[in-house]
Protein backbone atom coordinates (compact mmCIF):
# COMPACT_ATOMS: atom_id res chain seq x y z
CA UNK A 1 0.00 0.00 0.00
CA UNK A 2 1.26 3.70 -0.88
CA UNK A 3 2.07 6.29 1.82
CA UNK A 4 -1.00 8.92 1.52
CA UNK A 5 -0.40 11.71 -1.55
CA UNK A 6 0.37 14.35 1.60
CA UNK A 7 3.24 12.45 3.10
CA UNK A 8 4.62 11.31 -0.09
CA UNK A 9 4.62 15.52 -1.42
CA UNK A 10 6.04 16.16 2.41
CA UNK A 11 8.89 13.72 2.05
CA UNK A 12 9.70 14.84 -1.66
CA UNK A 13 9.90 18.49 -0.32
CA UNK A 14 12.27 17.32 2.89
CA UNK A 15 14.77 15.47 0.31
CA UNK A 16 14.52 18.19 -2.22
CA UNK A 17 15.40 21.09 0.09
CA UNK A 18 18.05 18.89 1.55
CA UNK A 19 16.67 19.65 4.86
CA UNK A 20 18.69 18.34 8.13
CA UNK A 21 17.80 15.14 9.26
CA UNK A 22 17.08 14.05 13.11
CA UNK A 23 16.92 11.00 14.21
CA UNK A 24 13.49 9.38 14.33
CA UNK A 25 11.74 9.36 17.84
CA UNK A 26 8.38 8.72 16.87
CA UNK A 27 6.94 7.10 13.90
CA UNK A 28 4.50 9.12 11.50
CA UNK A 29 1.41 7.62 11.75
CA UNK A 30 -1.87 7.91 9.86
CA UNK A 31 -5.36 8.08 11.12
CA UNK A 32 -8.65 8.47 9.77
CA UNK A 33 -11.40 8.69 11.91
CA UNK A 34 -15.19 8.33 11.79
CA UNK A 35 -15.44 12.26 12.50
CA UNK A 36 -13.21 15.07 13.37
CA UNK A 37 -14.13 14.79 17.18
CA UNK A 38 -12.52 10.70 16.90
CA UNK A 39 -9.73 11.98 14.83
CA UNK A 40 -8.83 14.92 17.98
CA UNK A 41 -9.54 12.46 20.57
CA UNK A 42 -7.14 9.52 19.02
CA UNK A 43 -4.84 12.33 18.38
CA UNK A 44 -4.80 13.46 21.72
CA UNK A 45 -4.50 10.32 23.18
CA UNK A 46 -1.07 9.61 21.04
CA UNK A 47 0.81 12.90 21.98
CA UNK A 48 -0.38 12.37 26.02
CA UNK A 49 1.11 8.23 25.73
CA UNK A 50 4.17 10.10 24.20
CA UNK A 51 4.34 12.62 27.33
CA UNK A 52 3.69 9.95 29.66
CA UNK A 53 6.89 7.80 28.74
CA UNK A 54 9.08 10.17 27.43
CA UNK A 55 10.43 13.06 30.33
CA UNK A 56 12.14 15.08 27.39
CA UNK A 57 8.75 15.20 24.94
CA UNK A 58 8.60 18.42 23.27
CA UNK A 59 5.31 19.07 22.46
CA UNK A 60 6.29 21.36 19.82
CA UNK A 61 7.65 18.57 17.81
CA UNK A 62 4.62 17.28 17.12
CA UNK A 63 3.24 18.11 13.93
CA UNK A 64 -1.13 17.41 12.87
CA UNK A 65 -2.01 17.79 8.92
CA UNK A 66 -5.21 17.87 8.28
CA UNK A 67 -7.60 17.93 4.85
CA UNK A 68 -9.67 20.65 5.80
CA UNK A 69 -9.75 24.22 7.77
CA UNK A 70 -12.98 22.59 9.69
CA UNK A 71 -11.10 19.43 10.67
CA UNK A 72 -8.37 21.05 11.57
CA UNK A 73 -10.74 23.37 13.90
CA UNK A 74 -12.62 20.49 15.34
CA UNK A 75 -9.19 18.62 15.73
CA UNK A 76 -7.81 21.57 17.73
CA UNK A 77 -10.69 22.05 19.87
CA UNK A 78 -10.46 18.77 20.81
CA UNK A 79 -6.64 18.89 21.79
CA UNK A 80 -7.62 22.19 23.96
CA UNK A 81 -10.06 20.49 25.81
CA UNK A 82 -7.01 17.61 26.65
CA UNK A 83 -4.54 20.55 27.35
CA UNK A 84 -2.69 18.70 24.85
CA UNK A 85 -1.63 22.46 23.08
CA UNK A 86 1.59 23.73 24.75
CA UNK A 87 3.45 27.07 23.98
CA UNK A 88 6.90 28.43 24.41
């Protein structure tokens, strides 16, 4: 089975730009959900397993594409409401 169109592009654009490489932590993983609120709640249940076994997470390593501006939205709210959104 082929990688989703997105991560194929995203790749391309990382080798093309000869961007620096860090060593892999955390696999990508894809996710497709029933609706956005399943999508933000399986999402948010990833990055806090990630927090919970790793003392040095960096929450601003983690990266969330999304199709749409409304799943994105509905996504984020979701992620809010597990104070899974840190800044600085």
């Amino acid at each position: 089975m082929l990688p989703p169109l997105l991560l194929t592009v995203s790749c391309s654009v990382i080798r093309i730009l000869n961007l620096p490489r860090s060593p892999v932590r955390y696999p990508i993983q894809v996710y497709e959900g029933y609706t956005e609120r399943d999508e933000g709640q399986w999402i948010a249940q990833r990055i806090q397993d990630l927090a919970a076994v790793d003392p040095d997470f960096a929450y601003y390593r983690v990266a969330v594409l999304a199709r749409t501006h409304r799943r994105a939205s509905a996504v984020l709210g979701v992620l809010a409401k597990h104070r899974c959104l840190r800044h600085g």
